[in-house]
N, C-alpha and C. Protein backbone atom coordinates (compact mmCIF):
# COMPACT_ATOMS: atom_id res chain seq x y z
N UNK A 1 14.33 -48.03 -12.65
CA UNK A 1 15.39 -47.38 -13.39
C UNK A 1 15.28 -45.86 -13.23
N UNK A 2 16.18 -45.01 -12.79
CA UNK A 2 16.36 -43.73 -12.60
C UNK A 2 16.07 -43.22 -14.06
N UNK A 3 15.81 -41.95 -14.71
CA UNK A 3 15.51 -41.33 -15.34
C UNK A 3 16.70 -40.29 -15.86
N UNK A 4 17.65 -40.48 -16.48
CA UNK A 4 18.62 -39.75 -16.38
C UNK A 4 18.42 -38.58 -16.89
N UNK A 5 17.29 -38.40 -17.77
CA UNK A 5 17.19 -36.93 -18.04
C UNK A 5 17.18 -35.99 -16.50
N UNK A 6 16.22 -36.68 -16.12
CA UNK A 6 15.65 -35.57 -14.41
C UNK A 6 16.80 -35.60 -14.02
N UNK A 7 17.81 -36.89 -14.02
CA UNK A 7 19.33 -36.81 -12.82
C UNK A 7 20.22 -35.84 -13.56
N UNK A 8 20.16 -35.63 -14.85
CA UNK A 8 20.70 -34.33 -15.34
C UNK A 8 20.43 -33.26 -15.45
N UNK A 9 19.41 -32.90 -15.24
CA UNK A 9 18.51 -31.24 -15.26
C UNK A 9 18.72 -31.13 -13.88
N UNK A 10 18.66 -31.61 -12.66
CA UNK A 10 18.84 -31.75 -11.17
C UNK A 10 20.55 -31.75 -11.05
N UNK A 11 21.53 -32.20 -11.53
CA UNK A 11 22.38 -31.94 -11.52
C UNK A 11 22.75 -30.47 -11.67
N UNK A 12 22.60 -29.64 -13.31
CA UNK A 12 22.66 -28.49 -13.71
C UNK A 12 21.55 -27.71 -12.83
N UNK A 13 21.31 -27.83 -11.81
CA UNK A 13 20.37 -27.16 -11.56
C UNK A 13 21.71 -26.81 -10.60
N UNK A 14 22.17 -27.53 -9.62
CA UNK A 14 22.74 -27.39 -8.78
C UNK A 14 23.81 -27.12 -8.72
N UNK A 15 24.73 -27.34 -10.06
CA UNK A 15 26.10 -27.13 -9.99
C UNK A 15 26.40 -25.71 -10.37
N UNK A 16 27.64 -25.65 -10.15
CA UNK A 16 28.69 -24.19 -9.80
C UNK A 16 28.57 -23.70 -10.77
N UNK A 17 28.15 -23.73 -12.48
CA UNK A 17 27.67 -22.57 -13.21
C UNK A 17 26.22 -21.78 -12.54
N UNK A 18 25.32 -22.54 -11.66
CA UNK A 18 24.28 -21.33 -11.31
C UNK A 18 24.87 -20.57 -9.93
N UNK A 19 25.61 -20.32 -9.76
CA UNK A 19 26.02 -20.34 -8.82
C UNK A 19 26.43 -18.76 -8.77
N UNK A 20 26.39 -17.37 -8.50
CA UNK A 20 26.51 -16.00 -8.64
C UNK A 20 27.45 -14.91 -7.61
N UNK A 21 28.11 -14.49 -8.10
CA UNK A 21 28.45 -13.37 -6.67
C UNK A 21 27.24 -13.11 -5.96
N UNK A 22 27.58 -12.78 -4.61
CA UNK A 22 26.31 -12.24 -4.08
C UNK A 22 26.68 -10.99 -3.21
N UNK A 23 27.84 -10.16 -3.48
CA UNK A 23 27.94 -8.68 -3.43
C UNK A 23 27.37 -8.09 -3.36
N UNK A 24 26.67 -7.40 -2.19
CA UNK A 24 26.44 -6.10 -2.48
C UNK A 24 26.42 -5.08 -1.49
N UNK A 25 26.00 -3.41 -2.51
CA UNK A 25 25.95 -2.46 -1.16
C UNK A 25 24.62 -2.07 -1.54
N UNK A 26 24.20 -1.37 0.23
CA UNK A 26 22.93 -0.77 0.10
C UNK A 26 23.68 0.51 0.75
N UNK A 27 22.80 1.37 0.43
CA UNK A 27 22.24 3.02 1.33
C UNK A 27 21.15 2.77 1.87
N UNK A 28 20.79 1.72 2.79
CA UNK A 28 19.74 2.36 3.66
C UNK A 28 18.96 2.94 4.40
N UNK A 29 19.73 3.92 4.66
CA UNK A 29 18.96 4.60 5.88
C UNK A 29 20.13 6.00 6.00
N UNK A 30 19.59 6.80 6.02
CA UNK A 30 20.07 8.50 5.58
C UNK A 30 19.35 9.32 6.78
N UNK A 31 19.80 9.87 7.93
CA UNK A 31 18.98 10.67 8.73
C UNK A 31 19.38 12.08 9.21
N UNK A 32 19.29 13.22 8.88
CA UNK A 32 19.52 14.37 8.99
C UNK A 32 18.50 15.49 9.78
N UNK A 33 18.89 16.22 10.88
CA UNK A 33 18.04 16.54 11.75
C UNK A 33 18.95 18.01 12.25
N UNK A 34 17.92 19.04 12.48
CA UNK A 34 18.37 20.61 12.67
C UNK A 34 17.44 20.95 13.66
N UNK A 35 18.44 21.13 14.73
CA UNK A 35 18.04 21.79 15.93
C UNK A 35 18.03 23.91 15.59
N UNK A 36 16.99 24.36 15.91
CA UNK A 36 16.46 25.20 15.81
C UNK A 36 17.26 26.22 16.62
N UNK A 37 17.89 27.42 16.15
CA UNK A 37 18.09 28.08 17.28
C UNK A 37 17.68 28.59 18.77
N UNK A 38 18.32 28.48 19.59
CA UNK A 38 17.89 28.98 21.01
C UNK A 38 16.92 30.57 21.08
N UNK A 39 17.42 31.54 20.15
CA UNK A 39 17.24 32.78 20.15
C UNK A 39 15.77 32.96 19.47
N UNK A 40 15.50 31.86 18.61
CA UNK A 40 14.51 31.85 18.03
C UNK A 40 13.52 31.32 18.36
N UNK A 41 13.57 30.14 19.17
CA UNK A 41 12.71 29.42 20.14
C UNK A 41 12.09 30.09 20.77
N UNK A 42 12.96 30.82 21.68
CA UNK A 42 12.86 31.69 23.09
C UNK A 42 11.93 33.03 22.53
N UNK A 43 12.03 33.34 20.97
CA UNK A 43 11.62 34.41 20.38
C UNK A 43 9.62 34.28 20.43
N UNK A 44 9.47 32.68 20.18
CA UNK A 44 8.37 31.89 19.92
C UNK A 44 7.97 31.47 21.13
N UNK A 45 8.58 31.87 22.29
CA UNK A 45 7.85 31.25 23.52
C UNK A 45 8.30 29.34 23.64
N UNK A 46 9.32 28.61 22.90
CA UNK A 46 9.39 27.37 22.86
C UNK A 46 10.65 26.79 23.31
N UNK A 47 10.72 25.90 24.13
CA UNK A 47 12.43 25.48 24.88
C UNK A 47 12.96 24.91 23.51
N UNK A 48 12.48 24.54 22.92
CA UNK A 48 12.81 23.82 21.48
C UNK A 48 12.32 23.13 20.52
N UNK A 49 13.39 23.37 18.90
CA UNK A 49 12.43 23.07 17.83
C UNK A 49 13.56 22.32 17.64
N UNK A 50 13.04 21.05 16.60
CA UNK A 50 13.82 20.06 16.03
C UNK A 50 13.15 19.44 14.38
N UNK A 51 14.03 19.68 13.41
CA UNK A 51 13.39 19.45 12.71
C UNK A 51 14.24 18.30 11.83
N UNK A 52 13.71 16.74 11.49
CA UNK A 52 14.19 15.97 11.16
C UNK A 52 13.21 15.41 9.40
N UNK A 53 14.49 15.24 8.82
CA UNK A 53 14.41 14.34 7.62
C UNK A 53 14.82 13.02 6.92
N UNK A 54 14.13 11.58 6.80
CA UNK A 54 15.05 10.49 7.04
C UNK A 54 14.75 9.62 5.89
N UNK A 55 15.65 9.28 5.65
CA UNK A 55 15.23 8.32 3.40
C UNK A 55 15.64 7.14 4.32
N UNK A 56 14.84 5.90 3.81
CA UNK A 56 15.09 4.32 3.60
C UNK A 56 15.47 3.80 2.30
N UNK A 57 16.34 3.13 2.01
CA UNK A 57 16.39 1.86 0.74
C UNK A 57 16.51 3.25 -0.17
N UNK A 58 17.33 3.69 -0.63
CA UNK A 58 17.54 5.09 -1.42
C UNK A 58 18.33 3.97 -2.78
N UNK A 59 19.17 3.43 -2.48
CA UNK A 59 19.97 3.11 -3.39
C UNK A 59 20.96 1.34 -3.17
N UNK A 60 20.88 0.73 -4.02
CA UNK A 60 21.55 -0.83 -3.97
C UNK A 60 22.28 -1.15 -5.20
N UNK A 61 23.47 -2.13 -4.47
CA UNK A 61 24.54 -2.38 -6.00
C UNK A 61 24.83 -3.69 -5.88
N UNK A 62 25.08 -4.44 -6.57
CA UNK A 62 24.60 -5.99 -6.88
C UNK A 62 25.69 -6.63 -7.75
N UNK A 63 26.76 -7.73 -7.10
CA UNK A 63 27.81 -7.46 -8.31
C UNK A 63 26.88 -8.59 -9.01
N UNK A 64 26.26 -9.22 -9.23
CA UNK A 64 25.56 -9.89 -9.91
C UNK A 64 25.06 -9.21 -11.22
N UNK A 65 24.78 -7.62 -11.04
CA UNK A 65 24.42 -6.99 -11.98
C UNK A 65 23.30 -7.08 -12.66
N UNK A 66 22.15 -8.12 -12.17
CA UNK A 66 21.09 -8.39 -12.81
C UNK A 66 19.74 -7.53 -11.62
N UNK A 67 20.29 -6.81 -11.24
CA UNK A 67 19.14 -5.66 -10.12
C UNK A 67 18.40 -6.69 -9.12
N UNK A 68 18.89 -7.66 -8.79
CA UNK A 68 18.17 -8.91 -7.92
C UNK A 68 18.98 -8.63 -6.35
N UNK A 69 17.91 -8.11 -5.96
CA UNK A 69 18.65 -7.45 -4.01
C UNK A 69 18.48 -8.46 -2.88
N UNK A 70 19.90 -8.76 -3.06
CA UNK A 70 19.84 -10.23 -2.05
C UNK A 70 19.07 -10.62 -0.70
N UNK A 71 18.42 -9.25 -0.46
CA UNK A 71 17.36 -9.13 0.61
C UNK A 71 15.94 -9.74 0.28
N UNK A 72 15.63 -9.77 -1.11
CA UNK A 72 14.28 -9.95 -1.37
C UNK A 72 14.28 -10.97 -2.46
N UNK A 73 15.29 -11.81 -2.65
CA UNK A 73 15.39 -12.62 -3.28
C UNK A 73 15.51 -13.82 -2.67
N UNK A 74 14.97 -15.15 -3.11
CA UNK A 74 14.35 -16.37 -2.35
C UNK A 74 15.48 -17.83 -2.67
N UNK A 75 16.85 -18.15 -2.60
CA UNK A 75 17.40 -18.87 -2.83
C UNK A 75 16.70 -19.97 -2.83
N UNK A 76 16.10 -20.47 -2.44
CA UNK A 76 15.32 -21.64 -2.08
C UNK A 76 14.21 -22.20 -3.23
N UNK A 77 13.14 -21.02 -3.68
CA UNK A 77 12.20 -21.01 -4.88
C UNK A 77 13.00 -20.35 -5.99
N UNK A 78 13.75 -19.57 -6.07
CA UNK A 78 14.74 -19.06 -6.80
C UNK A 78 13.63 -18.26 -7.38
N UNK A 79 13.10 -17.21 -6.86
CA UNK A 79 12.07 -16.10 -6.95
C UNK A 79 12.38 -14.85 -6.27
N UNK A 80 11.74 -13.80 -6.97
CA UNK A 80 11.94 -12.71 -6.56
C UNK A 80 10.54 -12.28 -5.92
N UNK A 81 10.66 -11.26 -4.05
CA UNK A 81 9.61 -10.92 -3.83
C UNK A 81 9.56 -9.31 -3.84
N UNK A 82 8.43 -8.93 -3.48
CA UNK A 82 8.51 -7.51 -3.66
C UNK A 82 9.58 -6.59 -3.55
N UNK A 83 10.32 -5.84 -3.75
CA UNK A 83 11.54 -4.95 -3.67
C UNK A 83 11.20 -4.23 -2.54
N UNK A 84 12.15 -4.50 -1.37
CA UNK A 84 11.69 -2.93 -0.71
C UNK A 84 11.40 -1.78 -0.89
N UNK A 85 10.48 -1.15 -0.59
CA UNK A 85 10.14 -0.07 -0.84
C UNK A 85 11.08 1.01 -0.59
N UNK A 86 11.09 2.36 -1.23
CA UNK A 86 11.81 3.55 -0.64
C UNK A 86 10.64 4.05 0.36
N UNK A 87 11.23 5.03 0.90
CA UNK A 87 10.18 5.45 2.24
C UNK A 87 11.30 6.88 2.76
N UNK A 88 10.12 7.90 2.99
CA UNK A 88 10.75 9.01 3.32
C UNK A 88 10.09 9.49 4.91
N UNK A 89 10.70 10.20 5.50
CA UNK A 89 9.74 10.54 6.85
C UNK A 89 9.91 11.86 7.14
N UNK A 90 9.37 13.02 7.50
CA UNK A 90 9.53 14.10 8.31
C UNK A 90 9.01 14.56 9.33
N UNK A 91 9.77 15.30 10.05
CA UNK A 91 9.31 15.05 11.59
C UNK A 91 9.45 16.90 12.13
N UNK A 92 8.78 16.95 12.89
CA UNK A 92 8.91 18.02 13.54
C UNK A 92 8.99 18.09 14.88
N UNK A 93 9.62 18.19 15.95
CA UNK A 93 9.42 18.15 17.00
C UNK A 93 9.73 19.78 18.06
N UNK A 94 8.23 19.82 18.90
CA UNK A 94 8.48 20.93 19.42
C UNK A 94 8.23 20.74 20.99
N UNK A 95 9.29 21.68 21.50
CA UNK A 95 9.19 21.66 22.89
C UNK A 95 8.47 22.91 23.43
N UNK A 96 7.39 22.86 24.72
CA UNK A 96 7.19 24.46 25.00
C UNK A 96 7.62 23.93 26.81
């Protein structure tokens, strides 16, 4: 004999009330970079300077509204894993 409690908790598990938008936006990746003047290079003895600044995972919007980022969230275990990290980089690059 089936167990109808379990065939009903397994039912609600599955049906269209758990069921969520899964909308969303990210900003991931932001990269901004300034080439150095010629006059100033040449001033320094250098064919060129480059100077770069670059953000990851800055910002995410979720119409779900419960801060759960469909990237790091596990449909399957219905768990959340670590959040991506933010991450910044700067760079300098010189030519002689």
């Amino acid at each position: 004999m089936v167990n109808s409690a379990s065939t009903i908790s397994s039912l609600w598990q599955y049906s269209d009330v758990q069921v969520r938008k899964a909308d969303y936006i990210k900003l991931r990746n932001i990269v901004l970079s300034y080439n150095v003047n010629n006059a100033i290079t040449r001033k320094l003895k250098m064919t060129g300077i480059r100077l770069s600044a670059q953000a990851n995972n800055l910002w995410y919007w979720s119409a779900a509204g419960d801060d759960i980022d469909p990237e790091t969230y596990s449909i399957n275990s219905r768990t959340r894993a670590v959040q991506i990290p933010k991450s910044f980089v700067f760079a300098l690059k010189v030519n002689f």
